[in-house]
Protein backbone atom coordinates (compact mmCIF):
# COMPACT_ATOMS: atom_id res chain seq x y z
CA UNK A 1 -8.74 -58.65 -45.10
CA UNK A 2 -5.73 -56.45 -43.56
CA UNK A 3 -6.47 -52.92 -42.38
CA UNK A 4 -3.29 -50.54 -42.35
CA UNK A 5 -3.60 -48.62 -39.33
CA UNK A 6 -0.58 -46.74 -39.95
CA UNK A 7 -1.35 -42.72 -40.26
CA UNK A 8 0.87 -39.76 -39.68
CA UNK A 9 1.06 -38.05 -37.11
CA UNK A 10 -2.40 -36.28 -35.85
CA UNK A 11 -3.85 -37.96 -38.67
CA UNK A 12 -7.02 -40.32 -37.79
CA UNK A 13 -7.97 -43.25 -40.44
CA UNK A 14 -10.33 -46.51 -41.10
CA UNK A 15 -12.55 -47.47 -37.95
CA UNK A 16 -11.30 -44.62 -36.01
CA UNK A 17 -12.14 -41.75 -38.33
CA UNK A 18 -15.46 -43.17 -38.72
CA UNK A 19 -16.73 -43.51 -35.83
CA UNK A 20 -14.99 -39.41 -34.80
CA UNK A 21 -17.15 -38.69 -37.83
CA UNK A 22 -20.26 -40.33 -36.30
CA UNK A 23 -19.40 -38.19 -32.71
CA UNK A 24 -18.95 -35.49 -34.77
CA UNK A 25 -22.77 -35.79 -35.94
CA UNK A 26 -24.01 -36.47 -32.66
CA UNK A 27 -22.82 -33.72 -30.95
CA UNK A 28 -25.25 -30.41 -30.62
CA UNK A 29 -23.59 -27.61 -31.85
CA UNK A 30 -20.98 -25.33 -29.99
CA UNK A 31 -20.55 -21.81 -28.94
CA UNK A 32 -17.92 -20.49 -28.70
CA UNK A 33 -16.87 -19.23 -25.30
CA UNK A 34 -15.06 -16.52 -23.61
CA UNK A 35 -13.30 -16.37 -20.34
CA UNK A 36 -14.73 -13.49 -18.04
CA UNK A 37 -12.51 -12.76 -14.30
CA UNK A 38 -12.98 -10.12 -12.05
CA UNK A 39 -11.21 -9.25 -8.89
CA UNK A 40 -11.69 -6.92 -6.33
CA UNK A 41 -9.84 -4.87 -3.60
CA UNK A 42 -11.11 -3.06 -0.34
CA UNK A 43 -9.05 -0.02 -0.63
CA UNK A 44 -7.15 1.21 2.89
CA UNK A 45 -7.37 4.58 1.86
CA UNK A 46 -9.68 7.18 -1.07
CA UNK A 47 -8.20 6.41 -4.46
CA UNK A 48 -6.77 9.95 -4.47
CA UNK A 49 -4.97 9.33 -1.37
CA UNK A 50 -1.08 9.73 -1.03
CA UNK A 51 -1.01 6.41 0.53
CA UNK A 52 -2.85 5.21 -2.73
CA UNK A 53 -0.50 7.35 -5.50
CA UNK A 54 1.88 4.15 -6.29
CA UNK A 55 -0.73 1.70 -6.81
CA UNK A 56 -2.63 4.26 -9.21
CA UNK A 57 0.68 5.29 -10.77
CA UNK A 58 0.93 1.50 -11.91
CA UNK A 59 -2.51 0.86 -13.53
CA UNK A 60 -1.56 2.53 -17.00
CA UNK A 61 1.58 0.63 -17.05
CA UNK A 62 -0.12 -2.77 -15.93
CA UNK A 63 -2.80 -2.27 -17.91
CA UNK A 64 -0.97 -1.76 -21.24
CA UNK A 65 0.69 -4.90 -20.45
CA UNK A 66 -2.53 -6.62 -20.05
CA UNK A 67 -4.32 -5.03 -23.10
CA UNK A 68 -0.86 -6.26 -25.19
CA UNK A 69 -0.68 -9.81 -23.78
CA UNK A 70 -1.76 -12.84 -25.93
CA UNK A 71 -5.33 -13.91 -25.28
CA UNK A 72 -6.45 -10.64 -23.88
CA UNK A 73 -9.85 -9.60 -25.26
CA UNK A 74 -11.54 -6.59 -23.35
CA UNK A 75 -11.44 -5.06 -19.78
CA UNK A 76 -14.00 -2.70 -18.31
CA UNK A 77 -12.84 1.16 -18.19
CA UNK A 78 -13.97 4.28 -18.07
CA UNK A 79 -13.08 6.99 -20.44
CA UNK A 80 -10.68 7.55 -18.07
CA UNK A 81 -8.81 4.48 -19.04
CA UNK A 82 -9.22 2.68 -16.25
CA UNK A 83 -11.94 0.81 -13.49
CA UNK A 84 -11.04 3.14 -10.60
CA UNK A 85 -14.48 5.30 -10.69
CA UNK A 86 -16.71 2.15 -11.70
CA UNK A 87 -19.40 1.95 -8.27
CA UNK A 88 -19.54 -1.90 -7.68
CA UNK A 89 -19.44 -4.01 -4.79
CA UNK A 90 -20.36 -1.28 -2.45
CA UNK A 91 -21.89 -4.33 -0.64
CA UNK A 92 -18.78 -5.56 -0.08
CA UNK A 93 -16.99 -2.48 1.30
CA UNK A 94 -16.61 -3.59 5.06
CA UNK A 95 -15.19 -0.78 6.05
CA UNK A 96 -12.54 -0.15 3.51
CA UNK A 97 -12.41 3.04 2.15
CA UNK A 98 -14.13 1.54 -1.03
CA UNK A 99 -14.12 -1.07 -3.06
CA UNK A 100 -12.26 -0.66 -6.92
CA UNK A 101 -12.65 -3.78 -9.26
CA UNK A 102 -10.63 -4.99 -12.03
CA UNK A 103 -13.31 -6.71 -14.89
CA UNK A 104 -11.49 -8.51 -18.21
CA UNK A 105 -12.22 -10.89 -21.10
CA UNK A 106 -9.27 -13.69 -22.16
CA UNK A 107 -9.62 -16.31 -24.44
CA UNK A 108 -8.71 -19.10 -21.88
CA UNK A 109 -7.58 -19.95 -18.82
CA UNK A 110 -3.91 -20.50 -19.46
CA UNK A 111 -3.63 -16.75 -21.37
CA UNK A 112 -5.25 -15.25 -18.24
CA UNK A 113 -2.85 -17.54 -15.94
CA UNK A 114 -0.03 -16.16 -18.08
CA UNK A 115 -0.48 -12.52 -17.54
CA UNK A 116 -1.61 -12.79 -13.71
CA UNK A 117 1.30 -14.71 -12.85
CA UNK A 118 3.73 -12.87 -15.21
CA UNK A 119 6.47 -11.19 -13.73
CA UNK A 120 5.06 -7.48 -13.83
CA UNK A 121 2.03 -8.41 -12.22
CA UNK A 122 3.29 -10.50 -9.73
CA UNK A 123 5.50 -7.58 -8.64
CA UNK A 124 2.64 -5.14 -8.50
CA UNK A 125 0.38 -8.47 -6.60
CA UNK A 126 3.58 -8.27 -3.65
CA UNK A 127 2.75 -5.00 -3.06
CA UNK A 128 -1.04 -5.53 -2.52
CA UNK A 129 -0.89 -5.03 1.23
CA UNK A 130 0.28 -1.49 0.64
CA UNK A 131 -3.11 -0.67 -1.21
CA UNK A 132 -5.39 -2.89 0.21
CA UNK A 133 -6.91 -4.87 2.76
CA UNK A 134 -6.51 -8.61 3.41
CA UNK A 135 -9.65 -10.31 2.63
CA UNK A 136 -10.49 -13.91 3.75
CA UNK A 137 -13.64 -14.23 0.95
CA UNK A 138 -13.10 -15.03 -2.80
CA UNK A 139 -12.40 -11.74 -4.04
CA UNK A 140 -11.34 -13.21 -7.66
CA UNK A 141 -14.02 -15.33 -9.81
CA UNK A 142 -13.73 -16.22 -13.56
CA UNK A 143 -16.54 -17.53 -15.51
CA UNK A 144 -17.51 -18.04 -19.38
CA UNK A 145 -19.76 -15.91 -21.25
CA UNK A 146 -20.54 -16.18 -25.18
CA UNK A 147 -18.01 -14.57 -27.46
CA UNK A 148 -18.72 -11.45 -28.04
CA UNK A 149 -20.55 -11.31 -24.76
CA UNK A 150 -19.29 -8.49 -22.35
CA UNK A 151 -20.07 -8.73 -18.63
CA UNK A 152 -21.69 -6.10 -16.16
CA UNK A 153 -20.80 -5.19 -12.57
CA UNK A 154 -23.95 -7.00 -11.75
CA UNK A 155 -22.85 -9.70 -13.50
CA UNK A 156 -19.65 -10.21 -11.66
CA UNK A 157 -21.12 -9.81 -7.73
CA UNK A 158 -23.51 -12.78 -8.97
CA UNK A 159 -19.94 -14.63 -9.61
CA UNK A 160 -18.25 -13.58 -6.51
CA UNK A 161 -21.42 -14.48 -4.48
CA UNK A 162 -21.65 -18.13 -6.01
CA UNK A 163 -18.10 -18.56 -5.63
CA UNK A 164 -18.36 -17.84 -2.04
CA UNK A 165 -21.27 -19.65 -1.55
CA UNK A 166 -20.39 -23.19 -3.08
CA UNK A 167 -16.65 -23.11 -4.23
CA UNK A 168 -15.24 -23.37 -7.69
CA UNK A 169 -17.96 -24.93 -9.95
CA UNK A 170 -18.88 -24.37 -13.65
CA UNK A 171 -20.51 -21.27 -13.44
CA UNK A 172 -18.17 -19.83 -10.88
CA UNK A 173 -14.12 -20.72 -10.58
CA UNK A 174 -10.77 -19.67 -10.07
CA UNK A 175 -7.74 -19.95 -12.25
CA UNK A 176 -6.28 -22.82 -10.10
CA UNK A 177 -9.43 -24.74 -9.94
CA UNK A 178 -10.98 -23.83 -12.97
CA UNK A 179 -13.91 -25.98 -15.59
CA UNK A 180 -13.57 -26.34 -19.32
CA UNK A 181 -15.83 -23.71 -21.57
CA UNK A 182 -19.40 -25.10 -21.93
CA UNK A 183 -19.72 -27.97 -24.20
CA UNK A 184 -23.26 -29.08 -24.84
CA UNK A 185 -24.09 -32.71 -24.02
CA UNK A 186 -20.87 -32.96 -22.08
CA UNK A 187 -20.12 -32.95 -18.10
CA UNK A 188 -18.59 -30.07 -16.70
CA UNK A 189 -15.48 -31.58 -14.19
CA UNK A 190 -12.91 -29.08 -12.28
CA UNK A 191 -9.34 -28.77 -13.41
CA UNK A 192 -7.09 -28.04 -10.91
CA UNK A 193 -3.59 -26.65 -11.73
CA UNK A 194 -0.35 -27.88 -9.98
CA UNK A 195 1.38 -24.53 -10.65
């Protein structure tokens, strides 16, 4: 008996399919999964500050870009359009005149990674110093949460404190060293980007 193995391309066939199919069976069911990030800055000066006025004259512009990019979702705001009055972190202030967060929803890792490393970000990112101070913590954490899901304030500090506490892991990562959405039944391992 001959078996033709041959298939198109993508296209799975005989043994192969078969036992796909029987993995297929086996596997529990999966949700789907959102990717959550916040980051956080520990302002040098009050938000209505002069030495401030640039950095708040960008968010509308920045933030348009964001809300237009492939794989964005959601991002926390205020009717105000914006995160700048949201009290979080205040934990975390050390000093600073305050700390502002920016909270978002993507569908992945690589449409986040897209948009933070995109040219209009990363021009707004050199300017960071300006605005606020250096910090030596994580002050970025992503994490997924169940479509739909949308995360609190509260729920972000519980990222940034895990983060700091043990490093990227499942429940707590960066985009450089970032895990795979759940997947029931299989084991979470770290994927580190080269870029």
């Amino acid at each position: 008996m001959t078996t033709d193995y041959g298939t198109r391309r993508g296209e799975v066939c005989g043994p192969i399919k078969n036992l796909a199919k029987s993995a297929a069976k086996a596997r529990l069911p999966r949700m789907p999964f959102e990717l959550a990030q916040i980051n956080i800055g520990r302002l040098v000066a009050p938000i209505d500050d002069a030495q401030i006025a640039d950095f708040v004259a960008l968010l509308d512009p920045i933030n348009a870009i964001a809300d237009a990019a492939p794989g964005f979702i959601w991002r926390l705001q205020t009717i105000e359009g914006n995160a700048t009055t949201v009290q979080a972190f205040e934990w975390d202030a050390e000093g600073s005149a305050g700390v502002i967060v920016n909270m978002s929803v993507w569908t992945d890792v690589e449409h986040l990674a897209a948009f933070v490393f995109g040219d209009m970000h990363r021009e707004v990112m050199r300017r960071r110093r300006e605005w606020f101070h250096r910090m030596s913590e994580a002050y970025t954490t992503c994490w997924w949460v169940p479509a739909g899901h949308r995360p609190t304030a509260a729920d972000a500090e519980d990222r940034i404190r895990n983060l700091r506490a043990h490093g990227p892991n499942p429940d707590a990562f960066t985009i450089r060293d970032n895990y795979p959405a759940p997947d029931l039944g299989v084991r979470a391992e770290a994927v580190t980007s080269t870029g």
